[in-house]
N, C-alpha and C. Protein backbone atom coordinates (compact mmCIF):
# COMPACT_ATOMS: atom_id res chain seq x y z
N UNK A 1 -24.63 -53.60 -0.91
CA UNK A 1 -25.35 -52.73 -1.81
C UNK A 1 -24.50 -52.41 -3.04
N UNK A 2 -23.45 -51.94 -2.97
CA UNK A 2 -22.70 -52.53 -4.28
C UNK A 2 -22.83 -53.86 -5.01
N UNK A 3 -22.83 -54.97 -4.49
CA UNK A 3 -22.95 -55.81 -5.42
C UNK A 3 -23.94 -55.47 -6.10
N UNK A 4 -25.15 -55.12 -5.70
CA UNK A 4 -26.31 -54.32 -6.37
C UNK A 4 -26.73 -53.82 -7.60
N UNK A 5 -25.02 -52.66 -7.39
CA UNK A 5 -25.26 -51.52 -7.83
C UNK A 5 -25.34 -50.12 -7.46
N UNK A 6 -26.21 -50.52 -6.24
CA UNK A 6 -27.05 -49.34 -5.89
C UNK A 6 -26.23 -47.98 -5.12
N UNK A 7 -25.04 -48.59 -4.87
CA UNK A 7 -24.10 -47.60 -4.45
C UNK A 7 -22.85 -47.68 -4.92
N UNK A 8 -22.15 -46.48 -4.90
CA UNK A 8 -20.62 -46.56 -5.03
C UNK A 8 -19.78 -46.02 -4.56
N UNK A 9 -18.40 -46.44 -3.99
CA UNK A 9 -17.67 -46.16 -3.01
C UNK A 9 -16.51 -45.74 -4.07
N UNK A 10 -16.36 -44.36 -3.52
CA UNK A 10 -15.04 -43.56 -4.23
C UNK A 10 -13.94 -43.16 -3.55
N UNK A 11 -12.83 -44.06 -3.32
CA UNK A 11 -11.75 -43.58 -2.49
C UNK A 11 -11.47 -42.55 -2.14
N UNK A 12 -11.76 -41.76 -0.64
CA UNK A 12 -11.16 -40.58 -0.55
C UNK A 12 -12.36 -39.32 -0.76
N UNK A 13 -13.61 -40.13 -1.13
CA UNK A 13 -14.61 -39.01 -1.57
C UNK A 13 -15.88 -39.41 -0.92
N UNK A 14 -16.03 -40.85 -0.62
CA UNK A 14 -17.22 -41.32 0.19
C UNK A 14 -18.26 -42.36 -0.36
N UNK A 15 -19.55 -42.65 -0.38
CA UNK A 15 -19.91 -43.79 -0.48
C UNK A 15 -21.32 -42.68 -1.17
N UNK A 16 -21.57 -42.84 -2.56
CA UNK A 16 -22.65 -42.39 -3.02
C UNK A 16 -24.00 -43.46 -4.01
N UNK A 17 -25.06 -42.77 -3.59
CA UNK A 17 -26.16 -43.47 -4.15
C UNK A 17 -26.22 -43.17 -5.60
N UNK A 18 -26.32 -44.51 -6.27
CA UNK A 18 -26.49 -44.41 -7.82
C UNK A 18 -27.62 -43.99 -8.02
N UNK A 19 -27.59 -42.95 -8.90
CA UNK A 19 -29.40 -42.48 -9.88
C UNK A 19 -28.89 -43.00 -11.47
N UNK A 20 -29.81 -44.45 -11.43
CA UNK A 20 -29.73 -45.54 -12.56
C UNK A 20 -30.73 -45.59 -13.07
N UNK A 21 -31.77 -45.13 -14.08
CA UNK A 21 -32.97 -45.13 -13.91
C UNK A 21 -33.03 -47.33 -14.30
N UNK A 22 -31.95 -47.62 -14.56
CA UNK A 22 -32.40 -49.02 -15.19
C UNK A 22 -31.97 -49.73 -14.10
N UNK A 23 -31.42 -49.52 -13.05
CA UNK A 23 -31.08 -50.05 -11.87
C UNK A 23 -32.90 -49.95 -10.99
N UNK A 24 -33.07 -48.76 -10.76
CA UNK A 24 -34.46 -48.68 -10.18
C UNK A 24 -35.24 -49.22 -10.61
N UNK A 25 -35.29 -49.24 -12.43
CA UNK A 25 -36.88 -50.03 -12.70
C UNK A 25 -36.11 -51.66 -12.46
N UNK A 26 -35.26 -52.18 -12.14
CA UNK A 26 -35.04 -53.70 -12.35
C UNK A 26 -35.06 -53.77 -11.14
N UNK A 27 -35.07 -53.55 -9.80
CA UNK A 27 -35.37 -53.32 -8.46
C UNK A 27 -36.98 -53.31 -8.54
N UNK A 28 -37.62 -52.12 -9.09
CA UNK A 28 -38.85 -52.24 -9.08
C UNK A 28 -40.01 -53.47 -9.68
N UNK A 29 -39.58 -53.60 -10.64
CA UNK A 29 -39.67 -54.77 -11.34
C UNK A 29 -40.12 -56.24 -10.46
N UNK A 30 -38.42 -56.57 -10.29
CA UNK A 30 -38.37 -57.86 -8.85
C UNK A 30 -39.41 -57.96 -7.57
N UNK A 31 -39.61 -55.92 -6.87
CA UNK A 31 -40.76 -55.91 -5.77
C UNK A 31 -41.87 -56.49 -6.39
N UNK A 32 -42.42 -56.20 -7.50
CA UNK A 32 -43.81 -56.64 -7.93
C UNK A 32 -43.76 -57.96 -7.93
N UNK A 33 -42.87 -58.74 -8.99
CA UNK A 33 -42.84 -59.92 -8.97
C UNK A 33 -43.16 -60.40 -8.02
N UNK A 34 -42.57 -60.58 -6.48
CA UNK A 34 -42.30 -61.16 -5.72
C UNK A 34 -43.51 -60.77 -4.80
N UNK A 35 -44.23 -59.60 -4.98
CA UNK A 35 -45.39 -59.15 -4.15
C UNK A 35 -46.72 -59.94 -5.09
N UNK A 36 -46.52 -60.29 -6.15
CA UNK A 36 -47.54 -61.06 -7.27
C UNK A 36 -47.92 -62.44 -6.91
N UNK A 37 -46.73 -63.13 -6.76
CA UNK A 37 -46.31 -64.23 -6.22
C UNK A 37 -46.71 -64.51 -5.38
N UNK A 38 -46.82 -63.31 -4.06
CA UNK A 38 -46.84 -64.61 -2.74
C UNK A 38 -48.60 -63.62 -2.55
N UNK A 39 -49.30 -63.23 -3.38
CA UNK A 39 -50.53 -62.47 -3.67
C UNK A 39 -51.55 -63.82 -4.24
N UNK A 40 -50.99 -64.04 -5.22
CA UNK A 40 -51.42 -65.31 -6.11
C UNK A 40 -51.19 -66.86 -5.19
N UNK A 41 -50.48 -66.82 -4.32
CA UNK A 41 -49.84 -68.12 -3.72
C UNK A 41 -50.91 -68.11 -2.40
N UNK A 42 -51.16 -66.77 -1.81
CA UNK A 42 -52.41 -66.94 -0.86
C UNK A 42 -53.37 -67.37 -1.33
N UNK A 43 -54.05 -66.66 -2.64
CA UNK A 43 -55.60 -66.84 -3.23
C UNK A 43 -55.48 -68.40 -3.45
N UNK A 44 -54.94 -68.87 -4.05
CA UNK A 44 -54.92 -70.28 -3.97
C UNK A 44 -54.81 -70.83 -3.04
N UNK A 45 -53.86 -71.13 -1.93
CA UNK A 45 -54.38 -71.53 -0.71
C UNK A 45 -55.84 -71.11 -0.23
N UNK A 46 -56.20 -70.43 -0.58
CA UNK A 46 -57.60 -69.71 0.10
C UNK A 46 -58.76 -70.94 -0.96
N UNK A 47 -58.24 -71.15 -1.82
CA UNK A 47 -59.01 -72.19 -2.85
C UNK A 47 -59.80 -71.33 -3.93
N UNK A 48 -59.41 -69.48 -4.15
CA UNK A 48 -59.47 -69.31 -5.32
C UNK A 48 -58.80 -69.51 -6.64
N UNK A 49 -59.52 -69.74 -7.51
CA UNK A 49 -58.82 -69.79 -9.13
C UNK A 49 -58.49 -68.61 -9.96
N UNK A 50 -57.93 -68.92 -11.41
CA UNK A 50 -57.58 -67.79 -11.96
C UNK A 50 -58.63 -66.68 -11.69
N UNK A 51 -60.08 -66.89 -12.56
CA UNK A 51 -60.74 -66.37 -13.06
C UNK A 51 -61.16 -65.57 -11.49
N UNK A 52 -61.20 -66.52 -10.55
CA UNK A 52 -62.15 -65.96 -8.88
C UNK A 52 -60.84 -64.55 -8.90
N UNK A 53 -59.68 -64.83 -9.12
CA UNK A 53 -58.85 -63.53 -8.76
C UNK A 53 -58.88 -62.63 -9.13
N UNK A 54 -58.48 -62.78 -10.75
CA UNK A 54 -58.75 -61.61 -11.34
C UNK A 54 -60.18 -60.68 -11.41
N UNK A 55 -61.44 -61.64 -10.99
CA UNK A 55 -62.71 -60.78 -10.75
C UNK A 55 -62.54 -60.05 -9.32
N UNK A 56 -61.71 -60.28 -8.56
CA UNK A 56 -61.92 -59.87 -7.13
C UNK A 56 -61.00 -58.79 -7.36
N UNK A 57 -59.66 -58.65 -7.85
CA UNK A 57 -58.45 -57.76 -8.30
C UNK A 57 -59.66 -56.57 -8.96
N UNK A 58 -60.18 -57.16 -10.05
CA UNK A 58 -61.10 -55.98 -11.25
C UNK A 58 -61.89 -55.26 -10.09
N UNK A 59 -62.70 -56.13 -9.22
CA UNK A 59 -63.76 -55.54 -8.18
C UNK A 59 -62.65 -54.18 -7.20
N UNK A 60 -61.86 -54.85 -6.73
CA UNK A 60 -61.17 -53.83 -5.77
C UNK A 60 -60.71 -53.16 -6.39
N UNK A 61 -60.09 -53.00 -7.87
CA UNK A 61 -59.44 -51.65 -8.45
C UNK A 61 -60.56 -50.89 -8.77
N UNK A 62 -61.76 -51.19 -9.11
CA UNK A 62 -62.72 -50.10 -9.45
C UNK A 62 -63.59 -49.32 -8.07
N UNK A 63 -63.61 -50.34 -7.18
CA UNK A 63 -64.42 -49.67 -6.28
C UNK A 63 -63.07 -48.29 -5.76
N UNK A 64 -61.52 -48.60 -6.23
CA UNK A 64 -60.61 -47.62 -5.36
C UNK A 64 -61.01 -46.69 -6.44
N UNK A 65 -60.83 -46.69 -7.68
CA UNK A 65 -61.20 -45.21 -8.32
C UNK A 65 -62.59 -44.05 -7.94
């Protein structure tokens, strides 16, 4: 987790969590990516296309509001 970032180890004082706000959004960032990806990588196996996704994405975000 250091290589990270996300923590840091202070001799003698202990092992504390970084508040980075540019560490979190580039963490946050990567989850989406990678949740987009294998989102988009099903629908196509499933044998939808662009257009079939994004109408089904538009359909389910409006029926949640």
């Amino acid at each position: 987790m250091e290589n990270l970032e996300l923590v840091e180890t202070l001799r003698g004082q202990g092992t504390f969590i970084m508040n980075t706000q540019e560490i979190i959004t580039d963490i946050r960032e990567e989850m989406v990516k990678e949740s987009l990806d294998r989102f988009i990588e099903d629908m196509q196996t499933m044998g939808y296309g662009k257009n079939e996704t994004m109408e089904i994405v538009k359909k389910h975000l409006n029926e949640r509001e």
